[in-house]
C-alpha atoms as a PDB file:
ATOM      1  CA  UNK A   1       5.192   1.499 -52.836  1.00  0.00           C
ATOM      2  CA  UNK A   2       6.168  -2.079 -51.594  1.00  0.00           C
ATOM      3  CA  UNK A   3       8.755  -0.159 -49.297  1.00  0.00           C
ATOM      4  CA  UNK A   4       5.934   0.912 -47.715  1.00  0.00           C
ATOM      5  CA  UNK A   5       3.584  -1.868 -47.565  1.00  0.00           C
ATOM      6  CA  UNK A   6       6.944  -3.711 -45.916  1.00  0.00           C
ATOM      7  CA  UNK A   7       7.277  -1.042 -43.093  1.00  0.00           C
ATOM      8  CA  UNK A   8       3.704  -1.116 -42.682  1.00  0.00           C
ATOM      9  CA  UNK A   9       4.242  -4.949 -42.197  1.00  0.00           C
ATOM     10  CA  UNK A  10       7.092  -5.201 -39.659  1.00  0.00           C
ATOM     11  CA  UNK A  11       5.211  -2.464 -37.883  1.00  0.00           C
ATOM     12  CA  UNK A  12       2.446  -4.166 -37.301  1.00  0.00           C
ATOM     13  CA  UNK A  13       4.316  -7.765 -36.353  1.00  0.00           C
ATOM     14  CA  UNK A  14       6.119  -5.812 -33.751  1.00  0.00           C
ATOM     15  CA  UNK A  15       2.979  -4.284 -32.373  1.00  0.00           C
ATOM     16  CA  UNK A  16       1.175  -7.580 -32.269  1.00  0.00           C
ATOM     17  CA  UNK A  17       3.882  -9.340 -30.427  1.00  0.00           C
ATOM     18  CA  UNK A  18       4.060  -6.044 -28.129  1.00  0.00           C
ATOM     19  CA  UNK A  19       0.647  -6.829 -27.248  1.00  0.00           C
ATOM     20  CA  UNK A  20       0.978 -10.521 -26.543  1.00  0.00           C
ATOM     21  CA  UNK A  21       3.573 -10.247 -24.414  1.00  0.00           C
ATOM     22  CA  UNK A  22       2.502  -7.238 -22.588  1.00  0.00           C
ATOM     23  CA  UNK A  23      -0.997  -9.471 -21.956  1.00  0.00           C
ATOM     24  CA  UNK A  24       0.447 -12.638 -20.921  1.00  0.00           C
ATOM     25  CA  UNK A  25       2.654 -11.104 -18.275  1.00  0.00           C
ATOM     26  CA  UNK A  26      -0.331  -8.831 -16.907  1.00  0.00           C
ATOM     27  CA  UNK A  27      -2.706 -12.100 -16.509  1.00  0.00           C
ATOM     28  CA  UNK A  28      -0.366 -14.872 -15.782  1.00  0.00           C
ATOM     29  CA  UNK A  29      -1.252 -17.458 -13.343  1.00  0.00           C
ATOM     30  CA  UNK A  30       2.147 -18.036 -12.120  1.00  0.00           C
ATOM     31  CA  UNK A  31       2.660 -14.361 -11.967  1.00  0.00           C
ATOM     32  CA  UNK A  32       3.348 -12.692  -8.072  1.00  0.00           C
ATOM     33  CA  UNK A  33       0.384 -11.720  -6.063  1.00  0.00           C
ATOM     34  CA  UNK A  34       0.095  -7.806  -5.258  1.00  0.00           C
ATOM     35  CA  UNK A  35       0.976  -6.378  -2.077  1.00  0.00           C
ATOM     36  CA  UNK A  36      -1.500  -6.861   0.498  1.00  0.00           C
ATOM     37  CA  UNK A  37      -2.644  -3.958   2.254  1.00  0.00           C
ATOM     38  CA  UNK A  38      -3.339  -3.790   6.177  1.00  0.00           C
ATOM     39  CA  UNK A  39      -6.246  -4.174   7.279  1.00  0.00           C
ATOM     40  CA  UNK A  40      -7.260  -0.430   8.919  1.00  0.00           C
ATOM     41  CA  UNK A  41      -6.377   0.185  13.006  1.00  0.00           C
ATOM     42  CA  UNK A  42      -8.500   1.892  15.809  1.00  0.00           C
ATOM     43  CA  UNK A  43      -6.933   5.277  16.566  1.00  0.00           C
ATOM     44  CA  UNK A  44      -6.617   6.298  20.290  1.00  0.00           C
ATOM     45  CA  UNK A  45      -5.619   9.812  20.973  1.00  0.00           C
ATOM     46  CA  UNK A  46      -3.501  10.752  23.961  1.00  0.00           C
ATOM     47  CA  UNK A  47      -4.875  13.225  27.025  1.00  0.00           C
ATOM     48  CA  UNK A  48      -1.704  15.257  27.515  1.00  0.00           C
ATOM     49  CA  UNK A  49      -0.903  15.890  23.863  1.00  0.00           C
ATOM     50  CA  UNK A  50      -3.892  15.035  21.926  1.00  0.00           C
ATOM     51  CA  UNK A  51      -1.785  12.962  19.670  1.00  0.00           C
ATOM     52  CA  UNK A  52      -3.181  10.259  17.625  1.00  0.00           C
ATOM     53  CA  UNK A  53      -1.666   6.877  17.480  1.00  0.00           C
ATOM     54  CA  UNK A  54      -2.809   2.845  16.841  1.00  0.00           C
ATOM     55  CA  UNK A  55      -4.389   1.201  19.585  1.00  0.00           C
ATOM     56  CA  UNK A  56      -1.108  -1.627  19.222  1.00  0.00           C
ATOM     57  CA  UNK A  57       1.161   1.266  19.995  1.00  0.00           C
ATOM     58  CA  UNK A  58      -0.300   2.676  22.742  1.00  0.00           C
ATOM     59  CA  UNK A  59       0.010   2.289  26.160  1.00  0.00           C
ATOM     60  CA  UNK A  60      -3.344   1.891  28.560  1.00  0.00           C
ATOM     61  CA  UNK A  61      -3.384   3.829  31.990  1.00  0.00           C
ATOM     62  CA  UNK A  62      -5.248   4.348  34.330  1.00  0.00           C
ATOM     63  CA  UNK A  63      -9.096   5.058  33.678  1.00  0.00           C
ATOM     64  CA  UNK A  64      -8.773   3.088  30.406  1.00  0.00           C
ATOM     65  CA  UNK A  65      -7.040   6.068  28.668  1.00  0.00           C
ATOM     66  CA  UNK A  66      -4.182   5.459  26.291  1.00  0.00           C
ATOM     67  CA  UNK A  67      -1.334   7.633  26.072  1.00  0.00           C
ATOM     68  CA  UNK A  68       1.454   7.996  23.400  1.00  0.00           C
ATOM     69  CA  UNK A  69       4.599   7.356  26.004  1.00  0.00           C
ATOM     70  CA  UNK A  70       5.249   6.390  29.440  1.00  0.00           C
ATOM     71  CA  UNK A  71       6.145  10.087  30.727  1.00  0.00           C
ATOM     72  CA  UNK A  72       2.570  11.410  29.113  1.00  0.00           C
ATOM     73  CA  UNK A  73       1.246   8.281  31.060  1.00  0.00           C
ATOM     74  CA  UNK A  74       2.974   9.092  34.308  1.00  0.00           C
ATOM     75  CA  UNK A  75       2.148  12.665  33.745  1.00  0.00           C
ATOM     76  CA  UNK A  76      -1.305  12.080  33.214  1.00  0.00           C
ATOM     77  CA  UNK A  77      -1.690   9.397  35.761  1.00  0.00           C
ATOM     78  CA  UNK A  78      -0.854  12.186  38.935  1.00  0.00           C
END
């Protein structure tokens, strides 16, 4: 019987100091900030393929329209 009071013991020290440490990681203050995400993009779609893309990676034309690449822009310039 006190073999198993004992186990029952050192089983619950090691799942107390599991918990501590688990908890003090999680909410330290010196711990690393998480990622930041982007903030979201306006989509543009190009007139010759109807491909959707970020306004930052597009390239304007004429009219105001964006295209994907500079032979759908000279295609759809003419």
């Amino acid at each position: 019987m006190k073999f198993v009071i004992l186990v029952a013991v050192v089983l619950a020290v090691v799942w107390l100091l599991r918990g501590k440490r688990g908890s003090s990681q999680r909410g330290a203050p010196g711990a690393q900030p998480q990622a930041r995400v982007a903030p979201p993009e306006d989509m543009v779609s190009c007139p010759v393929c109807s491909v959707h893309l970020p306004r930052t990676d597009a390239l304007p034309g004429p009219g105001g329209l964006m295209y994907c690449c500079a032979e759908h822009r000279q295609r759809g310039g003419s």
